[in-house]
Protein backbone atom coordinates (compact mmCIF):
# COMPACT_ATOMS: atom_id res chain seq x y z
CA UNK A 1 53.36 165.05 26.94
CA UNK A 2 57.49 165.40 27.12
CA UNK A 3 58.73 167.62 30.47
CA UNK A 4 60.18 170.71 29.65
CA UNK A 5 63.73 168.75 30.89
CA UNK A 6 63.07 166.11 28.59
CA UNK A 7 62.57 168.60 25.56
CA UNK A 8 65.65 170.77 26.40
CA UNK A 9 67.69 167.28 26.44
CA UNK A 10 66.09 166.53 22.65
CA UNK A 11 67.52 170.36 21.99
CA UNK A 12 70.64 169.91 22.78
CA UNK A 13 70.80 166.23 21.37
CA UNK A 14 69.59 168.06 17.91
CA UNK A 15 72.13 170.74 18.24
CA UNK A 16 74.80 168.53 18.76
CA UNK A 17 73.87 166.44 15.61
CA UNK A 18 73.62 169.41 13.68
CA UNK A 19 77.13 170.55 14.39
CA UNK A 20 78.19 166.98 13.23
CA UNK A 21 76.14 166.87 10.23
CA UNK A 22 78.09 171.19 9.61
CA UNK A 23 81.19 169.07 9.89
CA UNK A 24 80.41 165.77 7.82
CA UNK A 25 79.44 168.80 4.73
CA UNK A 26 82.73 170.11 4.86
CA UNK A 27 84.63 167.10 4.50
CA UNK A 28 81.96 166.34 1.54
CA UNK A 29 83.00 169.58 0.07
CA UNK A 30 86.62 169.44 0.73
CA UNK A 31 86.81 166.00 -0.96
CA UNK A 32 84.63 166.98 -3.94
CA UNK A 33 87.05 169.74 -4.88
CA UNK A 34 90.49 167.60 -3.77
CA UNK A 35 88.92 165.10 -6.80
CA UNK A 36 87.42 167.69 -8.89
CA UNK A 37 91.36 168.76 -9.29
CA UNK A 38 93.38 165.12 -9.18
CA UNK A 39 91.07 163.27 -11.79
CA UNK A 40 92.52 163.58 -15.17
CA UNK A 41 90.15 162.82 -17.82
CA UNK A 42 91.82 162.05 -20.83
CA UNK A 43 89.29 162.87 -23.35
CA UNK A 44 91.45 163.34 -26.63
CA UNK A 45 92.33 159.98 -25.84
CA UNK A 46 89.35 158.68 -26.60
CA UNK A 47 88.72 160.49 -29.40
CA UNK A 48 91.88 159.66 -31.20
CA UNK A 49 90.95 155.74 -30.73
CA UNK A 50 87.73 156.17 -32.10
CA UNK A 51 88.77 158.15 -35.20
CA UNK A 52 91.62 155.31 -35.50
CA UNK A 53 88.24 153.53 -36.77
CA UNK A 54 88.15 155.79 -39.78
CA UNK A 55 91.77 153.89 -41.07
CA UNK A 56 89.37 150.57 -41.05
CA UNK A 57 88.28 149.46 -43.94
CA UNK A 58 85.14 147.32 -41.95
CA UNK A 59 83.14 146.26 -44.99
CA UNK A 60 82.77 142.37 -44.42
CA UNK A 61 84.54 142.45 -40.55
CA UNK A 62 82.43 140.89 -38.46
CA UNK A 63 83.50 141.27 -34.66
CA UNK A 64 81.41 140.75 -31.50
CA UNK A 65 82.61 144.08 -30.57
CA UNK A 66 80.77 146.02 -34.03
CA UNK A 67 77.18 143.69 -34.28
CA UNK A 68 75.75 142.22 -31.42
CA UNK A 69 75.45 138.25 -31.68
CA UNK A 70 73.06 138.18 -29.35
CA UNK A 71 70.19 139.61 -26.96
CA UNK A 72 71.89 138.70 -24.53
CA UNK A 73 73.22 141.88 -22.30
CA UNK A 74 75.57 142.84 -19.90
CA UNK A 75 74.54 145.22 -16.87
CA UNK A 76 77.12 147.34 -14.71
CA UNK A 77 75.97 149.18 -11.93
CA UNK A 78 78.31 151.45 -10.14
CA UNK A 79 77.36 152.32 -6.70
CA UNK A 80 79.20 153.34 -3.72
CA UNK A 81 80.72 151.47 0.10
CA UNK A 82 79.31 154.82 1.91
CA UNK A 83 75.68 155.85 2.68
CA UNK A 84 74.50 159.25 3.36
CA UNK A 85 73.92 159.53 -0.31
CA UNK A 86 70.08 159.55 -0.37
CA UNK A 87 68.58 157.56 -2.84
CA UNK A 88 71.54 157.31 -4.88
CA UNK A 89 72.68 154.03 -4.86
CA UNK A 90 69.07 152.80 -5.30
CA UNK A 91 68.62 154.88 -8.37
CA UNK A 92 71.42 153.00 -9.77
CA UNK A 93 70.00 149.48 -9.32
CA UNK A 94 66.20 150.05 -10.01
CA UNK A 95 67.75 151.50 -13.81
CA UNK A 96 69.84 148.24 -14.39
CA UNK A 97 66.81 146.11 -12.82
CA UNK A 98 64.46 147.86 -15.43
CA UNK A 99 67.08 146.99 -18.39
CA UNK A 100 67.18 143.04 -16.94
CA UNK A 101 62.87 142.97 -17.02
CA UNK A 102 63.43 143.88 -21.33
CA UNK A 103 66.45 141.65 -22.06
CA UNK A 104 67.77 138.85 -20.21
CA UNK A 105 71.40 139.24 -18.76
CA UNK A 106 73.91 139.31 -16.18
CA UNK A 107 74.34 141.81 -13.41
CA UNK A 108 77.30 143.45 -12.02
CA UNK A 109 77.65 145.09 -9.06
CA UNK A 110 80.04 147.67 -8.03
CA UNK A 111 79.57 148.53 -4.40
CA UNK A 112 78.73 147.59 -1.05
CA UNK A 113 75.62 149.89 -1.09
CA UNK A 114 74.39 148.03 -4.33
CA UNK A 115 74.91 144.82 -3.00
CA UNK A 116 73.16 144.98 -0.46
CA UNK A 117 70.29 146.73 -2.14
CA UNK A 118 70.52 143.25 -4.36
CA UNK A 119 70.88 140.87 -1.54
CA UNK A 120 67.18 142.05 -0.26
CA UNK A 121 65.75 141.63 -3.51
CA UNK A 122 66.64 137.87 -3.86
CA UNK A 123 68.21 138.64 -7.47
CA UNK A 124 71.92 137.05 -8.96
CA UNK A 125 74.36 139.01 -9.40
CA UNK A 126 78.31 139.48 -9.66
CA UNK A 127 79.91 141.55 -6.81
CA UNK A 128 83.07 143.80 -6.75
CA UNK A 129 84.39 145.90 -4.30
CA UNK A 130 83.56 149.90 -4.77
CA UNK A 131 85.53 152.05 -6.69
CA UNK A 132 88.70 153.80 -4.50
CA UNK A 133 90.35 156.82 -5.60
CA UNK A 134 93.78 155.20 -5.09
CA UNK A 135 93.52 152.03 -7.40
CA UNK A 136 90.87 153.54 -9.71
CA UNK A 137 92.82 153.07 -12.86
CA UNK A 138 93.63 149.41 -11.22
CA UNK A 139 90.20 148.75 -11.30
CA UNK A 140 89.24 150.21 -14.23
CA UNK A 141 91.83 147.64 -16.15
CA UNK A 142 90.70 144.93 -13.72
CA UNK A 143 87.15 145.68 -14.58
CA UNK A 144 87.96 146.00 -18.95
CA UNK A 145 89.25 142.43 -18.82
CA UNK A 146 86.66 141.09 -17.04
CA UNK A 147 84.17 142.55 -19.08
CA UNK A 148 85.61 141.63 -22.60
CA UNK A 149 86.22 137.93 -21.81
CA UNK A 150 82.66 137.55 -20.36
CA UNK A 151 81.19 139.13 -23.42
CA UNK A 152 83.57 136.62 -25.85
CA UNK A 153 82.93 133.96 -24.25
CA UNK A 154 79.50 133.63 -23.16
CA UNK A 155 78.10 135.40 -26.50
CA UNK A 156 77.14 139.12 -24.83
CA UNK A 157 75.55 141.30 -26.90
CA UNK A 158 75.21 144.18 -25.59
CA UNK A 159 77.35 146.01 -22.68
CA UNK A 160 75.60 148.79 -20.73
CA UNK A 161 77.03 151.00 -17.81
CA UNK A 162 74.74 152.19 -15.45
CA UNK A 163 76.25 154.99 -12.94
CA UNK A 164 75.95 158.43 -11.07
CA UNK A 165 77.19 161.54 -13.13
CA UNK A 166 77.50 164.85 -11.64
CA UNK A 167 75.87 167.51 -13.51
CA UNK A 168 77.42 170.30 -11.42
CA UNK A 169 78.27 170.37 -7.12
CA UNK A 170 74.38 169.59 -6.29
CA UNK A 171 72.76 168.03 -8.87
CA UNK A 172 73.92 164.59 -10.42
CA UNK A 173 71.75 162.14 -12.33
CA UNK A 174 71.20 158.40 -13.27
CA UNK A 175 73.53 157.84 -16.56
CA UNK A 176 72.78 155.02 -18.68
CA UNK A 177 75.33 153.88 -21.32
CA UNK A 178 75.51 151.62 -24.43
CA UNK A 179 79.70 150.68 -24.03
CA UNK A 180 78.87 147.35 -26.52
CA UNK A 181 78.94 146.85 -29.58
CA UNK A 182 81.33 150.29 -30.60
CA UNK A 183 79.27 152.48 -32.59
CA UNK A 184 81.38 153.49 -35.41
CA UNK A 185 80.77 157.29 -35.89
CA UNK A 186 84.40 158.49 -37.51
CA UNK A 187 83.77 159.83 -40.96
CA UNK A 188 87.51 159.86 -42.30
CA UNK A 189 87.96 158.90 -46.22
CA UNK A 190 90.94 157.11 -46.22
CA UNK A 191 91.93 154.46 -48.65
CA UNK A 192 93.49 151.18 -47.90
CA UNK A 193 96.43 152.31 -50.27
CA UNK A 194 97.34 155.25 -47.80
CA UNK A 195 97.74 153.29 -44.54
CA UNK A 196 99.38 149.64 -44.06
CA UNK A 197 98.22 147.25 -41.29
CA UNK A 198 100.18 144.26 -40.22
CA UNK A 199 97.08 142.82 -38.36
CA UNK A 200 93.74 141.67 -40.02
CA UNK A 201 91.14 144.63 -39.49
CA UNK A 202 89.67 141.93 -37.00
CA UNK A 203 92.25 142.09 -34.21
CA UNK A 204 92.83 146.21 -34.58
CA UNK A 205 89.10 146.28 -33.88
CA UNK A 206 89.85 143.78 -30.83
CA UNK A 207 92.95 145.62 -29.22
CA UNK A 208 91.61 149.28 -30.22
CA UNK A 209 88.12 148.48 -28.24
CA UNK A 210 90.63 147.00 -25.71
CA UNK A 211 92.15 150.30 -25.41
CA UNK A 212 89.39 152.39 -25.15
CA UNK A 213 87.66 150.35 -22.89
CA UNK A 214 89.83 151.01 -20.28
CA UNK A 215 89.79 154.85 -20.54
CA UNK A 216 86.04 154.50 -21.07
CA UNK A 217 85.79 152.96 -17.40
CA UNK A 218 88.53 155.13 -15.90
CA UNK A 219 86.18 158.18 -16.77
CA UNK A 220 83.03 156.72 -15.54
CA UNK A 221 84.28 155.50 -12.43
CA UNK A 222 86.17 158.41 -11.58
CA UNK A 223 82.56 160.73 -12.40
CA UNK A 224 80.48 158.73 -10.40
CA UNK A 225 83.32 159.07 -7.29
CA UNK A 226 82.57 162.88 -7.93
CA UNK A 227 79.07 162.67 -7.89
CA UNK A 228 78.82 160.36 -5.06
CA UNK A 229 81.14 163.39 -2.70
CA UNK A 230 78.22 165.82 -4.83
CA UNK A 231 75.34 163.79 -3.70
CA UNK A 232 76.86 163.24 -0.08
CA UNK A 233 76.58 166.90 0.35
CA UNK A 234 73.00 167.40 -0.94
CA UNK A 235 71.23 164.85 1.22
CA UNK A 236 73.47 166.60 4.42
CA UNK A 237 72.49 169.68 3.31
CA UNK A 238 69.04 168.27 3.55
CA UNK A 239 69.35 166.77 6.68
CA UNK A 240 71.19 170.09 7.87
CA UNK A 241 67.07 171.65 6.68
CA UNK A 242 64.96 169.23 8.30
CA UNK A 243 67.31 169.56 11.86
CA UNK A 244 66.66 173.67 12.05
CA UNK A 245 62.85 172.66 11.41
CA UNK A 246 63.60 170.23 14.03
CA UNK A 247 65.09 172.82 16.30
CA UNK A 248 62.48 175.53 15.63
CA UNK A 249 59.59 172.88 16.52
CA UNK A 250 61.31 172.48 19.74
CA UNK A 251 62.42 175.49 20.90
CA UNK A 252 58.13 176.29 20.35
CA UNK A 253 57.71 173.61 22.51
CA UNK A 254 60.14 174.28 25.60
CA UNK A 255 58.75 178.04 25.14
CA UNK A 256 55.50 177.06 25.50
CA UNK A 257 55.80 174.28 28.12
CA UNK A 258 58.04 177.23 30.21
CA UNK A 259 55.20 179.53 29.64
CA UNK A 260 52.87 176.86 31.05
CA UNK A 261 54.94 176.34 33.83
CA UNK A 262 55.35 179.79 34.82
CA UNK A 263 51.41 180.51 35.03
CA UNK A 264 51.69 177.05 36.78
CA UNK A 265 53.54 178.67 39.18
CA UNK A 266 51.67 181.43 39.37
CA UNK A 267 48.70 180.89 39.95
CA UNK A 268 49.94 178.27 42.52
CA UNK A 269 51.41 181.02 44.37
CA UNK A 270 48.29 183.56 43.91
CA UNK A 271 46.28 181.06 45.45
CA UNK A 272 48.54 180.08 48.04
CA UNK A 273 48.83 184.10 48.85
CA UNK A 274 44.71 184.06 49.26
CA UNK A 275 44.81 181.10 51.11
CA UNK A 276 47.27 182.56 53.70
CA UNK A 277 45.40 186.06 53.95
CA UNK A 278 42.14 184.45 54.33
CA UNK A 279 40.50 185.88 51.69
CA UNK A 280 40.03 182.65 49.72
């Protein structure tokens, strides 16, 4: 059984951590709202390049990017460099490991945490360095190229995205996109009369996915930086739980060794008292 010194040390050790772990949740917070504000999704974007598809007259173009030419598939996973994200990061690989058990592929990893979640397992993979709010858009374009000549030239079929999204401040879940092939979903009636095209339908397909693509990535990566400050939080906040449980199980414990030691006492003292007065 601890000492009563021995349990007040463990108190004030568990206080101590608990005013860093108060501190660690306020930078989480502060840097969740700081992105929450600087990221600039640029959805209309994205929509404009996808009804762009509605000019295309598609009927006989066949382009990696609209039918798949293969099985073969393509798996991103975007985790994180930092921890203290709970089970996060592992979320994120055990998804893209259950997509590589149905169709054979090639893994990409996006993270320190990730890789070396990967590294333990024993499995192949492709490594790059976690996404930074300063060169996001860097790496986003970095990422788009290296994505589209792997799927030309080693006959990809299928492009999926695997990545943390934050539903609100504490709860974020496991997204799993299909980027590849572009699903076609514009309904526009245009004629090929109404609109001229000095490219073959073939290369606006190439340079529009091209374009999109890049936007495509600079979203996700910049929602699964949110999520990751989101999910930072949550597993402190959890910690922040399990230390007052902590706390309350020993300040029981130094009450009721003090108790102890007071009757201790005591009684050591009663007797003592009998002792000295003869009548013991």
């Amino acid at each position: 059984m601890k000492t009563i010194s021995a349990v007040k040390q463990d108190m004030e050790f568990n206080r101590s951590l608990s005013s860093l772990v108060e501190v660690l949740k306020n930078i989480a917070v502060s840097q969740y709202r700081t992105w929450e504000q600087k990221i600039k999704l640029n959805t209309e974007f994205l929509l404009n390049v996808e009804d762009f598809f509605g000019f295309l007259d598609l009927e006989g173009t066949e382009h990696p990017f609209l039918a798949p030419t293969s099985d073969n598939q393509l798996v991103l996973a975007v985790t994180s460099d930092s921890g203290l994200l709970g089970g996060l990061n592992m979320q994120v690989i055990n998804d893209c490991l259950l997509m590589l058990q149905t169709k054979k592929g090639k893994l990409i990893v996006i993270g320190e945490k990730g890789k070396q979640y990967i590294q333990d397992l024993g499995i192949g993979f492709f490594f790059f360095k976690g996404i930074q709010e300063e060169l996001i858009y860097e790496q986003s374009l970095q990422m788009r190229d290296y994505l589209l000549k792997s799927f030309l030239e080693e006959g990809i079929g299928y492009l999926r995205i695997v990545y943390p999204h934050p539903v609100s401040f504490t709860v974020q879940k496991i997204e799993s996109k299909e980027i590849l092939p572009f699903r076609v979903v514009s309904k526009k009636k245009i004629t090929s009369s109404e609109i001229i095209f000095e490219s073959t339908s073939y290369r606006v397909v190439e340079y529009l996915v091209y374009l999109w693509l890049a936007q495509k990535l600079y979203e996700i990566f910049s929602l699964s930086k949110l999520a990751e400050y989101a999910a930072r939080f949550v597993h402190l906040e959890e910690s922040t739980q399990k230390l007052k449980e902590l706390d309350l199980k020993l300040r029981l414990q130094y009450f009721r060794l003090r108790h102890e030691l007071i009757d201790r006492n005591m009684r050591e003292l009663f007797s003592a008292r009998l002792l000295y007065t003869g009548k013991l």
